[in-house]
C-alpha atoms as a PDB file:
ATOM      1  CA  UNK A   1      48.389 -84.976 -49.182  1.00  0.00           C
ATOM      2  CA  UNK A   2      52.027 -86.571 -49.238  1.00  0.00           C
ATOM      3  CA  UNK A   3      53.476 -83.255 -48.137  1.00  0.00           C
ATOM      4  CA  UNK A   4      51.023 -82.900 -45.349  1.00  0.00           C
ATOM      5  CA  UNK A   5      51.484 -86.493 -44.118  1.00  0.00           C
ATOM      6  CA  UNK A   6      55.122 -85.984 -44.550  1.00  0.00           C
ATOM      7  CA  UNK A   7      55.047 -82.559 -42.654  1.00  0.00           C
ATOM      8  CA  UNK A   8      53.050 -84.617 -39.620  1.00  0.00           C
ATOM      9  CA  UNK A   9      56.447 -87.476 -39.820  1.00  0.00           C
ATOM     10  CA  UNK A  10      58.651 -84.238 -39.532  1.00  0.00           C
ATOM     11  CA  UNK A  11      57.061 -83.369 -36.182  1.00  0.00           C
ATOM     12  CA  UNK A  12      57.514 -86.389 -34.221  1.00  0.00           C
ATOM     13  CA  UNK A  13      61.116 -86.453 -35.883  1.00  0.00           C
ATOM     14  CA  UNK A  14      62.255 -84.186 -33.156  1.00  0.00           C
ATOM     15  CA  UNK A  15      59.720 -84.915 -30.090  1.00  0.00           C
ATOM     16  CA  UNK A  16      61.677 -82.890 -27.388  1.00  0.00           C
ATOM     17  CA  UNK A  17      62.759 -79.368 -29.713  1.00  0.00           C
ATOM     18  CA  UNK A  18      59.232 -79.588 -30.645  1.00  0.00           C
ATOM     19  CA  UNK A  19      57.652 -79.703 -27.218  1.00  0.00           C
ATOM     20  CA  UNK A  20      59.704 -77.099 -26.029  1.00  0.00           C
ATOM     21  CA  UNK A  21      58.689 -75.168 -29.331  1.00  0.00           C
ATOM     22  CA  UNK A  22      55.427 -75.745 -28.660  1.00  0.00           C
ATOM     23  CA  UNK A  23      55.434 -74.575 -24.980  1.00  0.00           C
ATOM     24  CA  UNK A  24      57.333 -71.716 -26.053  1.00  0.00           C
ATOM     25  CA  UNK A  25      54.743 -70.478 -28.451  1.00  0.00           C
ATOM     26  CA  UNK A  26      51.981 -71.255 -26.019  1.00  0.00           C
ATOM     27  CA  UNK A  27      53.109 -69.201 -23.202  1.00  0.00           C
ATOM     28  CA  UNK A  28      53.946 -66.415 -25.565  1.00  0.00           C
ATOM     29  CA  UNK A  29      50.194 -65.774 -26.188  1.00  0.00           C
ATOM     30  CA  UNK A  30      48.877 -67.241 -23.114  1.00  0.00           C
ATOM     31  CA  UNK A  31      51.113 -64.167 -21.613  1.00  0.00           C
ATOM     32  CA  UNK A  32      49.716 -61.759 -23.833  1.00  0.00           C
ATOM     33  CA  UNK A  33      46.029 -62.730 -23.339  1.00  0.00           C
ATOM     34  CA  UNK A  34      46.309 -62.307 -20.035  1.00  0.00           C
ATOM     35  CA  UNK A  35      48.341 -59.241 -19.431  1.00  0.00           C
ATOM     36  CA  UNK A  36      45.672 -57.578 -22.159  1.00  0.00           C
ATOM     37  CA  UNK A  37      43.162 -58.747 -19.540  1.00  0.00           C
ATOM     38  CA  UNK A  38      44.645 -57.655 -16.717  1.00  0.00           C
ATOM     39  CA  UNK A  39      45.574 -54.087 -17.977  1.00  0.00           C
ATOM     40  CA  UNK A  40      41.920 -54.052 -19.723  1.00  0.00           C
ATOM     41  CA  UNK A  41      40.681 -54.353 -15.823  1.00  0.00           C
ATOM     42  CA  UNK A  42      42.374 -52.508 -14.055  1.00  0.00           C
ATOM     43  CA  UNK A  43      41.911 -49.483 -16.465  1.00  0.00           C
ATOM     44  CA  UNK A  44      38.472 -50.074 -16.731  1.00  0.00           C
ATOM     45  CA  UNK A  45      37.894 -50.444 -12.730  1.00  0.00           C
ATOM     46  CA  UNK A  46      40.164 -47.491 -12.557  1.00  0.00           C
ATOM     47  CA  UNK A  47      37.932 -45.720 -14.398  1.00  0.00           C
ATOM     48  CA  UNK A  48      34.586 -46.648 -13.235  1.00  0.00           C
ATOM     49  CA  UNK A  49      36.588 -45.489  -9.325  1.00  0.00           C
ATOM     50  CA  UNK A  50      36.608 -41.844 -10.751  1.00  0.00           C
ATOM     51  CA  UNK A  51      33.296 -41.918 -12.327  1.00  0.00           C
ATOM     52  CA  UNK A  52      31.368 -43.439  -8.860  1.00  0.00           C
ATOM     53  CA  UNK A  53      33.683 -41.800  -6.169  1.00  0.00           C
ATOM     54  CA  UNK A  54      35.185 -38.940  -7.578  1.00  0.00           C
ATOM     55  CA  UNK A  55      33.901 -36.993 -10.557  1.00  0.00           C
ATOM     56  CA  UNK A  56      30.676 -38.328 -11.764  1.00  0.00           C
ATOM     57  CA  UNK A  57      29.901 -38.670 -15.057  1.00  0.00           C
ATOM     58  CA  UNK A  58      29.864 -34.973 -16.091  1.00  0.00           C
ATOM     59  CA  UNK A  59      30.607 -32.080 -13.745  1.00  0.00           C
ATOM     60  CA  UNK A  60      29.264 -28.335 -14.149  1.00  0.00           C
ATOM     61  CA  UNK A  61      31.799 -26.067 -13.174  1.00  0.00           C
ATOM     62  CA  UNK A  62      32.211 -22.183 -13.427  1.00  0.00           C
ATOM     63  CA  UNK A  63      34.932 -22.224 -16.372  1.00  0.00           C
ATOM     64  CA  UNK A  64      36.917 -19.891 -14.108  1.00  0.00           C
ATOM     65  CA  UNK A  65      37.011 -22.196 -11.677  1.00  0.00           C
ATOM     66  CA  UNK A  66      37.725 -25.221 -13.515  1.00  0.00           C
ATOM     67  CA  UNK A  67      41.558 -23.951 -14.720  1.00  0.00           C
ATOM     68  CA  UNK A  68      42.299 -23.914 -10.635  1.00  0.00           C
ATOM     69  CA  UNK A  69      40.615 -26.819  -9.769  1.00  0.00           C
ATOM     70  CA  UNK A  70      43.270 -28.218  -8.205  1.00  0.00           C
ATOM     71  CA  UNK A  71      43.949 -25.577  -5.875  1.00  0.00           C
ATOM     72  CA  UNK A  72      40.495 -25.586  -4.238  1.00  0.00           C
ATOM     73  CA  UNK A  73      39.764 -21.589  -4.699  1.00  0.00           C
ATOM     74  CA  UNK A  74      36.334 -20.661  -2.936  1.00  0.00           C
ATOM     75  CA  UNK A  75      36.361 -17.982  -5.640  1.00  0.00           C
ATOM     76  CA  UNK A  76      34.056 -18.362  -9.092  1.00  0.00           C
ATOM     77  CA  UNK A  77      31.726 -20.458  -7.417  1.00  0.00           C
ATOM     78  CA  UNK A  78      28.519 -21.928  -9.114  1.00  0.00           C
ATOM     79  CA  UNK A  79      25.338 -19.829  -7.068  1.00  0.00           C
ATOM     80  CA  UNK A  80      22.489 -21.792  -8.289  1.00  0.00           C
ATOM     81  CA  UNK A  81      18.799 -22.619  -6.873  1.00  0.00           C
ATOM     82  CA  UNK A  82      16.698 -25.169  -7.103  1.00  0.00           C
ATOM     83  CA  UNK A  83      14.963 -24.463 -10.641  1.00  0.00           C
ATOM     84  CA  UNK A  84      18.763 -25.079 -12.342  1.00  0.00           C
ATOM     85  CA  UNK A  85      19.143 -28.118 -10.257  1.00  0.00           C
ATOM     86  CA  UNK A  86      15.770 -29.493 -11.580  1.00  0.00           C
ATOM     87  CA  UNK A  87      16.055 -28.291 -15.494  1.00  0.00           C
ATOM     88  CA  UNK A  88      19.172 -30.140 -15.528  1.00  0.00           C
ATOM     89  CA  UNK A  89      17.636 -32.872 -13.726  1.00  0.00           C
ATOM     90  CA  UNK A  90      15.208 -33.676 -15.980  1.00  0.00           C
ATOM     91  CA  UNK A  91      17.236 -33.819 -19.344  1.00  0.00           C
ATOM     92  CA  UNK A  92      16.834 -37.491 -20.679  1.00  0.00           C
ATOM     93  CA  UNK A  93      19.689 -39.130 -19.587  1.00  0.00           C
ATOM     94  CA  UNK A  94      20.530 -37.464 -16.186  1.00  0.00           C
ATOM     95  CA  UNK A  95      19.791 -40.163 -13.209  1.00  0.00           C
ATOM     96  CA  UNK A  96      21.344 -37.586 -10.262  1.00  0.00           C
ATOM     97  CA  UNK A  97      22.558 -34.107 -10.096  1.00  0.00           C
ATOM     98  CA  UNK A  98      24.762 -33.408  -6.699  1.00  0.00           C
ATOM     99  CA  UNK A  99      26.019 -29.577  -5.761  1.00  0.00           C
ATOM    100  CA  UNK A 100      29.462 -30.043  -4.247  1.00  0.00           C
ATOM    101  CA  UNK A 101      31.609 -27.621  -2.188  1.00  0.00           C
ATOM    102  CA  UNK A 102      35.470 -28.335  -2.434  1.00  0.00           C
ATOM    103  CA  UNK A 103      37.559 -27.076   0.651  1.00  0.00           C
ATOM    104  CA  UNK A 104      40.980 -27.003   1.879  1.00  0.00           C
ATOM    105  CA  UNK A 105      41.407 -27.902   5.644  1.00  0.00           C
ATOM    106  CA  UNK A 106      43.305 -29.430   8.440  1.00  0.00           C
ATOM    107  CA  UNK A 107      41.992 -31.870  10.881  1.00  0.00           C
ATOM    108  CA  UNK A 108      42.362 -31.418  13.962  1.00  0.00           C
ATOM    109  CA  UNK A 109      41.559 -34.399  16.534  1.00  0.00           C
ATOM    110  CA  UNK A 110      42.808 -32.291  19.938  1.00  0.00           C
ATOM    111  CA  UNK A 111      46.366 -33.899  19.075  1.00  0.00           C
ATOM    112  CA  UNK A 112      47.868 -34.054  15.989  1.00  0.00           C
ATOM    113  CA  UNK A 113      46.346 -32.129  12.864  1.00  0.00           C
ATOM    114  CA  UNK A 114      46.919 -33.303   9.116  1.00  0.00           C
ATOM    115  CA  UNK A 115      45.791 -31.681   5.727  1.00  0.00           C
ATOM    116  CA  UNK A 116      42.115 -33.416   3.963  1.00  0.00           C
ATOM    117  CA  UNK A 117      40.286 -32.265   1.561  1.00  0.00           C
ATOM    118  CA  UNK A 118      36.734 -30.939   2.290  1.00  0.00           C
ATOM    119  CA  UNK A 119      33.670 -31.913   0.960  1.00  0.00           C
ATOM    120  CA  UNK A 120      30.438 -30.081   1.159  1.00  0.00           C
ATOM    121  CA  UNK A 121      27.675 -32.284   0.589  1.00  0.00           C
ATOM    122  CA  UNK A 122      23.442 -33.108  -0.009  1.00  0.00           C
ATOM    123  CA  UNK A 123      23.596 -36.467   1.659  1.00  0.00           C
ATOM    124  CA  UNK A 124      20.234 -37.263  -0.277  1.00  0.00           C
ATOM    125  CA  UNK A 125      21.361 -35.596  -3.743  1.00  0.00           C
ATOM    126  CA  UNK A 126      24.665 -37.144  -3.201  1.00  0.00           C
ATOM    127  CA  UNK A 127      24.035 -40.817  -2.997  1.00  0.00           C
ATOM    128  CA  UNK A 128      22.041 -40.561  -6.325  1.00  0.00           C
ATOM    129  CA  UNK A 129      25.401 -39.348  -7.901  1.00  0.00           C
ATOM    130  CA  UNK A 130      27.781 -41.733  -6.337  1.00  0.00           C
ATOM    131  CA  UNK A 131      28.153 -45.261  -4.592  1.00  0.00           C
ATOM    132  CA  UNK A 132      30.331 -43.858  -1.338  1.00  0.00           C
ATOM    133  CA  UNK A 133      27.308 -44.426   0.794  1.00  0.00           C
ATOM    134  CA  UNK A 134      27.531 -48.031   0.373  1.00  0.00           C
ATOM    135  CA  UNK A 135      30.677 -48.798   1.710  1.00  0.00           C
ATOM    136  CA  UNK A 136      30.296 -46.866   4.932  1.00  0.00           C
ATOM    137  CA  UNK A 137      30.873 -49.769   7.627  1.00  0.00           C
ATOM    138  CA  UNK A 138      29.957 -48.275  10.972  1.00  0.00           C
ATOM    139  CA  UNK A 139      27.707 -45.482  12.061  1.00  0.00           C
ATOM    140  CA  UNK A 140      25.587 -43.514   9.338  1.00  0.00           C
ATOM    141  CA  UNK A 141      25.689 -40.682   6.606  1.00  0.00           C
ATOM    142  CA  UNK A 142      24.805 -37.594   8.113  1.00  0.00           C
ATOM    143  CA  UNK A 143      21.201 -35.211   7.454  1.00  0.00           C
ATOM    144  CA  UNK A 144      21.483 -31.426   6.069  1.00  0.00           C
ATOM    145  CA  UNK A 145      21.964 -29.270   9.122  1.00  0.00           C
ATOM    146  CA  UNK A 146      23.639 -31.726  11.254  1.00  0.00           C
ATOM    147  CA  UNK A 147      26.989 -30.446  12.498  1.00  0.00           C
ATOM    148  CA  UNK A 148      28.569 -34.293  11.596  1.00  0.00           C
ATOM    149  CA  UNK A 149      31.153 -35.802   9.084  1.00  0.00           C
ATOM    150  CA  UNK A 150      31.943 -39.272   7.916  1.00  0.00           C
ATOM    151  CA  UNK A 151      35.627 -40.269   7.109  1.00  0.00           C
ATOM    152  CA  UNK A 152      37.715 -43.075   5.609  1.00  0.00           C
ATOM    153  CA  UNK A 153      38.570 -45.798   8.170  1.00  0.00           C
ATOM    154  CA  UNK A 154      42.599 -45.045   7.270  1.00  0.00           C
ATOM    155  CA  UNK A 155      42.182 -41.523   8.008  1.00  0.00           C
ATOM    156  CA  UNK A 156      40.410 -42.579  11.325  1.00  0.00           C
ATOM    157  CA  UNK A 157      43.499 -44.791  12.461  1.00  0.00           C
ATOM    158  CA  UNK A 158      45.719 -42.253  11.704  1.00  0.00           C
ATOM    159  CA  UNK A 159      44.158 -39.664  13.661  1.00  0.00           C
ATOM    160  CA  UNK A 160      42.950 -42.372  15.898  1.00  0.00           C
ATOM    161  CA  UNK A 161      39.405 -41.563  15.920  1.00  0.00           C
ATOM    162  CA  UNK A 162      36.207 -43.567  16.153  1.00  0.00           C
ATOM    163  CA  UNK A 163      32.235 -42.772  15.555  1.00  0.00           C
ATOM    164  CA  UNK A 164      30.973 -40.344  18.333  1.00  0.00           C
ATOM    165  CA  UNK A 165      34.332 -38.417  18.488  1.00  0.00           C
ATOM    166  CA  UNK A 166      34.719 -34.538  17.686  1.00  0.00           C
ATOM    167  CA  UNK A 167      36.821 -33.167  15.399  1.00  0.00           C
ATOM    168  CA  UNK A 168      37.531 -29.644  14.297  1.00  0.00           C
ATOM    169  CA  UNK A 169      38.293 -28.308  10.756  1.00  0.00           C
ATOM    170  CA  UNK A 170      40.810 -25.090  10.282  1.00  0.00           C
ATOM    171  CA  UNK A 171      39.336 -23.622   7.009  1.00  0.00           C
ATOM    172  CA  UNK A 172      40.527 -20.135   5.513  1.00  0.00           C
ATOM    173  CA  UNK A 173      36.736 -18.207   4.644  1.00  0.00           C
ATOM    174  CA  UNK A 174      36.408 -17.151   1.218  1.00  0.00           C
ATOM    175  CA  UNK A 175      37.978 -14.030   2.995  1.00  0.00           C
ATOM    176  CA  UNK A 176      40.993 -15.693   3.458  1.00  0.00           C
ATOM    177  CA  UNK A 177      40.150 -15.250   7.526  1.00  0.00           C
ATOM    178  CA  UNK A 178      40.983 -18.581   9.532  1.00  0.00           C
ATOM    179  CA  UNK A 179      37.984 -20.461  10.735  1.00  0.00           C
ATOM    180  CA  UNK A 180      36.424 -23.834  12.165  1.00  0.00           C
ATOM    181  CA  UNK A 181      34.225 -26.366  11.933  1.00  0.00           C
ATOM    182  CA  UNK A 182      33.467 -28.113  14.818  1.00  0.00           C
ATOM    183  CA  UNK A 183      31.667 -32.005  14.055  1.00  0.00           C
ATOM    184  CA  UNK A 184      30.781 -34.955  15.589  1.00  0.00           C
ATOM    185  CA  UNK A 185      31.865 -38.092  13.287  1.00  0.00           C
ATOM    186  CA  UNK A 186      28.601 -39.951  12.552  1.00  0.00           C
ATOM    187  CA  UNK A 187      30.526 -42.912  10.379  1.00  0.00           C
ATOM    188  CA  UNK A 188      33.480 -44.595   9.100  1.00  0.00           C
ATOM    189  CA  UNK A 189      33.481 -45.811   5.325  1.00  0.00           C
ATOM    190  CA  UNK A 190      35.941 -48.199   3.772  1.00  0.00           C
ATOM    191  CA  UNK A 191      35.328 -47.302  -0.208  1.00  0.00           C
ATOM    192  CA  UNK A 192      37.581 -48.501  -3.336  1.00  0.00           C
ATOM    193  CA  UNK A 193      38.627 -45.664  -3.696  1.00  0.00           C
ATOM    194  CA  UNK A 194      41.901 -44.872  -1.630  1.00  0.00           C
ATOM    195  CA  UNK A 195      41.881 -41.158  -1.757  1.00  0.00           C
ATOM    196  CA  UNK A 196      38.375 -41.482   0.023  1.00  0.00           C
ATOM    197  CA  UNK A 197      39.597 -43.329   2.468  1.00  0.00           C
ATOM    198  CA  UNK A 198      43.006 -41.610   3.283  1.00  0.00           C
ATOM    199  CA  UNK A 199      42.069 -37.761   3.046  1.00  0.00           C
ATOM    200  CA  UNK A 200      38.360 -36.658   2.422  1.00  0.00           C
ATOM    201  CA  UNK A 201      35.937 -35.446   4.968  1.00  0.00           C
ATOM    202  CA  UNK A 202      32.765 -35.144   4.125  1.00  0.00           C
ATOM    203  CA  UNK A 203      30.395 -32.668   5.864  1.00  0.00           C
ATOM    204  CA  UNK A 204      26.670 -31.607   5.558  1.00  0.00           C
ATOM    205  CA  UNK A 205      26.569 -28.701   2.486  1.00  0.00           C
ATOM    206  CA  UNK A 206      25.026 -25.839   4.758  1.00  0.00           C
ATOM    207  CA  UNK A 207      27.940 -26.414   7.418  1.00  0.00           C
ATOM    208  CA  UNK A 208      29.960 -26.018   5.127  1.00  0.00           C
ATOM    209  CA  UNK A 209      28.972 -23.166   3.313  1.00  0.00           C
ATOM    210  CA  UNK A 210      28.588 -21.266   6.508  1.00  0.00           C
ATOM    211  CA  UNK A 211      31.886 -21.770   7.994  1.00  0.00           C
ATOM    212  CA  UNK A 212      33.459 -21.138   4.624  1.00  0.00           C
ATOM    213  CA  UNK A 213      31.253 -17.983   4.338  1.00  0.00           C
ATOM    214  CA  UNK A 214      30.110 -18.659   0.519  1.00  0.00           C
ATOM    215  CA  UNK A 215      26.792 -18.148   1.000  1.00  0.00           C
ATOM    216  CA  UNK A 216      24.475 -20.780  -1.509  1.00  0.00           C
ATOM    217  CA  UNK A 217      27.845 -21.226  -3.637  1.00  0.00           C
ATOM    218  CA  UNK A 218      29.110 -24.353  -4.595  1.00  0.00           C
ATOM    219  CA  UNK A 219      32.163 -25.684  -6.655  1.00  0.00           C
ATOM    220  CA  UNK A 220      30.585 -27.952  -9.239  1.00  0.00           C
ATOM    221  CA  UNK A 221      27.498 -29.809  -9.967  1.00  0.00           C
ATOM    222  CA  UNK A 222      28.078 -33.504 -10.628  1.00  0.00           C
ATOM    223  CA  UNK A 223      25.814 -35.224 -12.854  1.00  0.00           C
ATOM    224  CA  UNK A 224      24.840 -39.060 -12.806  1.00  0.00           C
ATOM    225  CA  UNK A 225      23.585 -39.822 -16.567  1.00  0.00           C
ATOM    226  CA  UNK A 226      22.975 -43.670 -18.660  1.00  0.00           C
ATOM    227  CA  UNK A 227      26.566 -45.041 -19.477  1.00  0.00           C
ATOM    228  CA  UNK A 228      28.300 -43.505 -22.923  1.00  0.00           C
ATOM    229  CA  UNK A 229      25.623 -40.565 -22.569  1.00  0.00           C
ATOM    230  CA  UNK A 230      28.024 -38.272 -21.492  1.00  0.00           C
ATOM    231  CA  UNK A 231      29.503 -36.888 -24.686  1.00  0.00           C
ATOM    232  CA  UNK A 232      25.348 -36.130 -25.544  1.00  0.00           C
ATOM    233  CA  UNK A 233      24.062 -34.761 -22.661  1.00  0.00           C
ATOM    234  CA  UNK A 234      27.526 -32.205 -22.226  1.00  0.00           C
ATOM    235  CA  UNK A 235      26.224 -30.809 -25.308  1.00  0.00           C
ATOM    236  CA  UNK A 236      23.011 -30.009 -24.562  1.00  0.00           C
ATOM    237  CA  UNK A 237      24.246 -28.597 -21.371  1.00  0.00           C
ATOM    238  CA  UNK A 238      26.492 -26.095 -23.170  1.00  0.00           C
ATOM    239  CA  UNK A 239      24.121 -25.335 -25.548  1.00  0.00           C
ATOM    240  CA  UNK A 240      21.321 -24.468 -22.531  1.00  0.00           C
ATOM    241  CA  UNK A 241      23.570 -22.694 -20.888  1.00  0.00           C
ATOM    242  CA  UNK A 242      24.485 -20.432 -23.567  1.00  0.00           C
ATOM    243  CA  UNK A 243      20.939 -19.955 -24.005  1.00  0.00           C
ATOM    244  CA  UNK A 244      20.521 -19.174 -20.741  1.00  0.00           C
ATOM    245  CA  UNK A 245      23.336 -16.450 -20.936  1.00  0.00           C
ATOM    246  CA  UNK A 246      24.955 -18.329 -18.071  1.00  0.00           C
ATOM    247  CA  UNK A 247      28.806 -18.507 -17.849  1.00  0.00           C
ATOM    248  CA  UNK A 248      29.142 -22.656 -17.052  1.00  0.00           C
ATOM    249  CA  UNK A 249      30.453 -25.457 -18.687  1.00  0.00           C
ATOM    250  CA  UNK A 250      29.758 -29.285 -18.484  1.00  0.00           C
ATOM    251  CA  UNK A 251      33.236 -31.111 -18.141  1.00  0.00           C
ATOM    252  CA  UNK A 252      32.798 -35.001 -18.763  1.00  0.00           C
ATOM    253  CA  UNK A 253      34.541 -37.358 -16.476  1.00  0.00           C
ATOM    254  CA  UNK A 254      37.179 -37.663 -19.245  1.00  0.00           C
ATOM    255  CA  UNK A 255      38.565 -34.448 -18.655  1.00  0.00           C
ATOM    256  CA  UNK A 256      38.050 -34.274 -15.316  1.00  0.00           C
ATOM    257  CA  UNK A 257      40.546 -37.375 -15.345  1.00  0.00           C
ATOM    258  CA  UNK A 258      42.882 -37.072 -18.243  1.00  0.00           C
ATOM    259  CA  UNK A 259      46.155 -37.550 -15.896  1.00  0.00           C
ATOM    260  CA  UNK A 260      44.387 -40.696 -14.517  1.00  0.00           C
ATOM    261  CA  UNK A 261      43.903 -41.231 -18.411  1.00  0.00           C
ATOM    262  CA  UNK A 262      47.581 -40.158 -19.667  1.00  0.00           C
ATOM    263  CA  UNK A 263      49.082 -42.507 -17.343  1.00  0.00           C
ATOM    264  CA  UNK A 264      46.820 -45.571 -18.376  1.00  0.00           C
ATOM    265  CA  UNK A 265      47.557 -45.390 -22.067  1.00  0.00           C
ATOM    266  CA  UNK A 266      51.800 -44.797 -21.357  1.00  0.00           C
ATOM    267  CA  UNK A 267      50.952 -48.113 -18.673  1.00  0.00           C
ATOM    268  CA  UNK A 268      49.192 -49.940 -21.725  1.00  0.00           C
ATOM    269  CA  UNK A 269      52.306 -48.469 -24.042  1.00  0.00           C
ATOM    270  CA  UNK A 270      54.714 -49.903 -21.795  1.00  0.00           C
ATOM    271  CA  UNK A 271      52.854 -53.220 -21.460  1.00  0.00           C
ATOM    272  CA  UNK A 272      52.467 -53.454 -25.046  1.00  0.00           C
ATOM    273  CA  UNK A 273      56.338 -53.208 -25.423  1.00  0.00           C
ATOM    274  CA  UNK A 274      56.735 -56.143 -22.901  1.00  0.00           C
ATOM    275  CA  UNK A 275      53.936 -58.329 -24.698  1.00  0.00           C
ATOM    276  CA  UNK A 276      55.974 -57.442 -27.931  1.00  0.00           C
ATOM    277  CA  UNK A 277      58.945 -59.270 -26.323  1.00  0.00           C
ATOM    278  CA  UNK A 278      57.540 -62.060 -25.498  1.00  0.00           C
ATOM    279  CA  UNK A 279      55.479 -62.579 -28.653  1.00  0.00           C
ATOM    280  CA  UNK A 280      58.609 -62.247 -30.672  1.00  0.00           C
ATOM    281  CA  UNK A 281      60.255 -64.852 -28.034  1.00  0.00           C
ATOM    282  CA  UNK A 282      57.935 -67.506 -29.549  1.00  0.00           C
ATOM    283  CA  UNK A 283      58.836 -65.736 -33.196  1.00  0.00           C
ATOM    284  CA  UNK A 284      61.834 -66.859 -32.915  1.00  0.00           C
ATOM    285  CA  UNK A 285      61.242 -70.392 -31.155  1.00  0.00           C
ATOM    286  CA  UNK A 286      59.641 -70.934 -34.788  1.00  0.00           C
ATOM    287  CA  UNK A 287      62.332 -69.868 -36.211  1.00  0.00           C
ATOM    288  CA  UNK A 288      64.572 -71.925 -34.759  1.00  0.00           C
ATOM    289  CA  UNK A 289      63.249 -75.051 -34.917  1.00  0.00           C
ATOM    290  CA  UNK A 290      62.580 -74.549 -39.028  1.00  0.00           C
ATOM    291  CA  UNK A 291      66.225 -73.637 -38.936  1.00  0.00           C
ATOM    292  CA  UNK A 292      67.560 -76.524 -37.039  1.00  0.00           C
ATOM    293  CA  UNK A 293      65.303 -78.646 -39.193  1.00  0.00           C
ATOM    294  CA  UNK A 294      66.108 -77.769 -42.584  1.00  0.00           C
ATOM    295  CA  UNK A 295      70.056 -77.701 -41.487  1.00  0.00           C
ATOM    296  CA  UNK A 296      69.419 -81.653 -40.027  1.00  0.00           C
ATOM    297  CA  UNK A 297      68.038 -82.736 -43.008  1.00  0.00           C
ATOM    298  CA  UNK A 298      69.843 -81.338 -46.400  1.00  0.00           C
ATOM    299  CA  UNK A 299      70.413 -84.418 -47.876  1.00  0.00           C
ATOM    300  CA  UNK A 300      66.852 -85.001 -47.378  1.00  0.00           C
ATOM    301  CA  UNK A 301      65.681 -81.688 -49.051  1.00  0.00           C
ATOM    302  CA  UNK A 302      67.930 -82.353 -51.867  1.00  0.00           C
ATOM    303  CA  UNK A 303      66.617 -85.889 -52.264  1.00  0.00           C
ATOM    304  CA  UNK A 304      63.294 -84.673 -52.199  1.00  0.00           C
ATOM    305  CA  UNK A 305      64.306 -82.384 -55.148  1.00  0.00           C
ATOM    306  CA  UNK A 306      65.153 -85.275 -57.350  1.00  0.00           C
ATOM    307  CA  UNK A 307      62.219 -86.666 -56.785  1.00  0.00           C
ATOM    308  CA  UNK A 308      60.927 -83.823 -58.358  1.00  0.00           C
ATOM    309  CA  UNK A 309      59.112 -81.453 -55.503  1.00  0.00           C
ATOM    310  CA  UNK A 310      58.598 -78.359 -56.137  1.00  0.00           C
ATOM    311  CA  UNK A 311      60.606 -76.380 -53.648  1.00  0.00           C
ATOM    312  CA  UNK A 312      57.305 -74.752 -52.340  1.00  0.00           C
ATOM    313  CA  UNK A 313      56.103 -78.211 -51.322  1.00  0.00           C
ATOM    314  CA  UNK A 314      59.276 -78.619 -49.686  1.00  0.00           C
ATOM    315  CA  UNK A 315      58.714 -75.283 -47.222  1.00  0.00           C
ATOM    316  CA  UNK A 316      55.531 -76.814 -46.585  1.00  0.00           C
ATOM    317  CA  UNK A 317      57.276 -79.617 -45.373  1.00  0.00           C
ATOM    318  CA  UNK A 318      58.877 -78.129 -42.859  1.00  0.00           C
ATOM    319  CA  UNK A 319      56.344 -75.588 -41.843  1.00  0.00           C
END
C-alpha cells in the first residue's frame, strides 16, 4: 500500500511530462482503434460491392470458360434450360439463380463511341441475385424481349445521353463477324458500385443472345444463397454436377474476387505497419518518462534502499 500511494505522489511529481505521456499513449491506441475500424469497413463494404453488384455469391461457370474470364470469350458457354435453373434453385440455401451473358462492345451514341462491357440479362431472375435495381434513379429496368438498356448515370454524361435516347452496340458474333444492337435506354442507375456506373450496359438476355448469335448460351449462372453458405452449397453443386456428368463448376465469390482480396490483405499489411509505428510511439513515451524519472530521482531510489525496499517495490514505484 505505501508503494502504491507512493507511486500515485510520483505522478503528480511531474504534472506536464505526464500529461503529455498520457496523451501520447492515448492517441496511440485511439489511432489504432480507429484505423482497424476503418480498414475493417471498407473491406467489408468492399466486399459485400462484389457480392451484390458483381459476382454473387457463387457463380457456375463452364471451367473452360472461367480461365478466360477476363477476356469475355463467347466460346464454352453454359447451354442450360429451365429444369437446371430450377434443381439448382431449390437447393436449401439458394435465394436467386441469374443466367448472365458477358460481352465485349463499343457504344456508340451517333458521336463518339467508347468500350463497356455487356451484360445479358433476366430482369426478373436478376434482381433476385443482386441489388442494382434499386439504385436506378430515372426511368425503369427493362422486360425480356424489349430492345432497351439501362446504364450508369457517369457513362450517360460521358456519352451525353438521357432516358428515351438510342444507342447502338458494335459486338463481334461468336463468329467473330461485326454486329449491332440497336436500344432505346429505358433508365439511368447511380449504384455503389463504380464499375456499374462508368462502363456496363445492361440489355434484355434474348437481345443479347441474338445479336451475339449464341443461341440459349450464357456465360455463368450467379447464385444468391444465406450469408457464409457459400463454401456448403459449392459443394453440393460440384458434387451434382459430377453426378450429372456435366462439365461445370461453382466458383464462390472468393475466387471470383481474389485480386479485390490480394490487395485488401497487402492494404491491411501496410496499415498494420503504420499502426505498429504509432503504437511503439507511445512505447516509447513510457519509456521515457520511467527513464527521466528514475534519472531525477537517484538519490531518492538509493534512499529508499536504505530504508530497506526491495528493489522490486522500487520498479513499482515508478511504474
Amino acid at each position: 500500500m505505501f508503494s502504491f500511494k507512493l507511486g500515485l505522489k510520483n505522478l503528480t511529481r511531474q504534472k506536464r511530462r505526464n500529461v503529455i505521456t498520457i496523451l501520447v499513449i492515448a492517441f496511440a491506441f485511439f489511432g489504432y482503434l480507429f484505423m482497424d475500424s476503418v480498414m475493417g469497413g471498407i473491406e467489408e463494404m468492399s466486399f459485400s460491392n462484389i457480392k451484390n453488384y458483381d459476382t454473387g455469391n457463387i457463380q457456375v461457370v463452364h471451367p473452360e470458360y472461367w480461365k478466360d474470364r477476363e477476356k469475355l470469350p463467347l466460346e464454352n458457354l453454359i447451354y442450360i434450360n429451365q429444369d437446371i435453373v430450377d434443381s439448382i434453385k431449390n437447393l436449401d440455401g439458394v435465394l436467386g439463380v441469374s443466367p448472365e451473358l458477358r460481352f465485349k462492345a463499343n457504344l456508340n451514341n451517333g458521336i463518339d463511341e467508347v468500350a463497356v462491357l455487356g451484360l445479358g440479362i433476366s430482369s426478373e431472375q436478376y434482381n433476385e441475385v443482386f441489388a442494382t435495381q434499386n439504385y436506378i434513379i430515372e426511368g425503369s429496368m427493362f422486360s425480356t424481349g424489349e430492345s432497351k438498356a439501362v446504364i450508369g448515370v457517369k457513362l450517360a454524361e460521358l456519352m451525353d445521353l438521357k432516358v428515351n435516347d438510342y444507342i447502338t452496340l458494335l459486338v463481334r458474333t461468336k463468329e467473330d463477324t461485326f454486329n449491332t444492337i440497336d436500344v432505346e435506354i429505358s433508365g439511368l442507375l447511380n449504384a455503389p458500385n463504380p464499375m456499374i456506373n462508368n462502363g456496363v450496359v445492361f440489355v434484355p438476355l434474348d437481345i443479347a443472345q441474338q445479336g451475339l448469335n449464341v443461341g440459349d448460351g450464357v456465360s455463368l449462372l450467379a447464385l444468391k444463397t444465406a450469408s457464409g453458405d457459400e463454401d456448403k452449397i459449392a459443394k453440393v453443386l460440384m458434387d451434382s454436377f459430377k453426378n450429372k456428368d456435366l462439365d461445370l463448376k461453382a466458383y464462390s465469390w472468393r475466387e471470383s474476387a481474389e485480386s479485390v482480396i490480394a490487395f485488401s490483405t497487402a492494404k491491411k499489411g501496410g496499415a498494420g505497419t503504420i499502426l505498429s509505428v504509432v503504437l511503439l510511439i507511445g512505447m516509447i513515451g513510457i519509456v521515457n518518462n520511467v527513464i527521466l524519472s528514475a534519472l531525477e530521482r537517484t538519490a531518492e531510489i538509493g534512499m529508499m534502499k536504505a530504508l530497506g525496499m526491495r528493489e522490486w517495490e522500487i520498479v513499482f514505484v515508478f511504474m
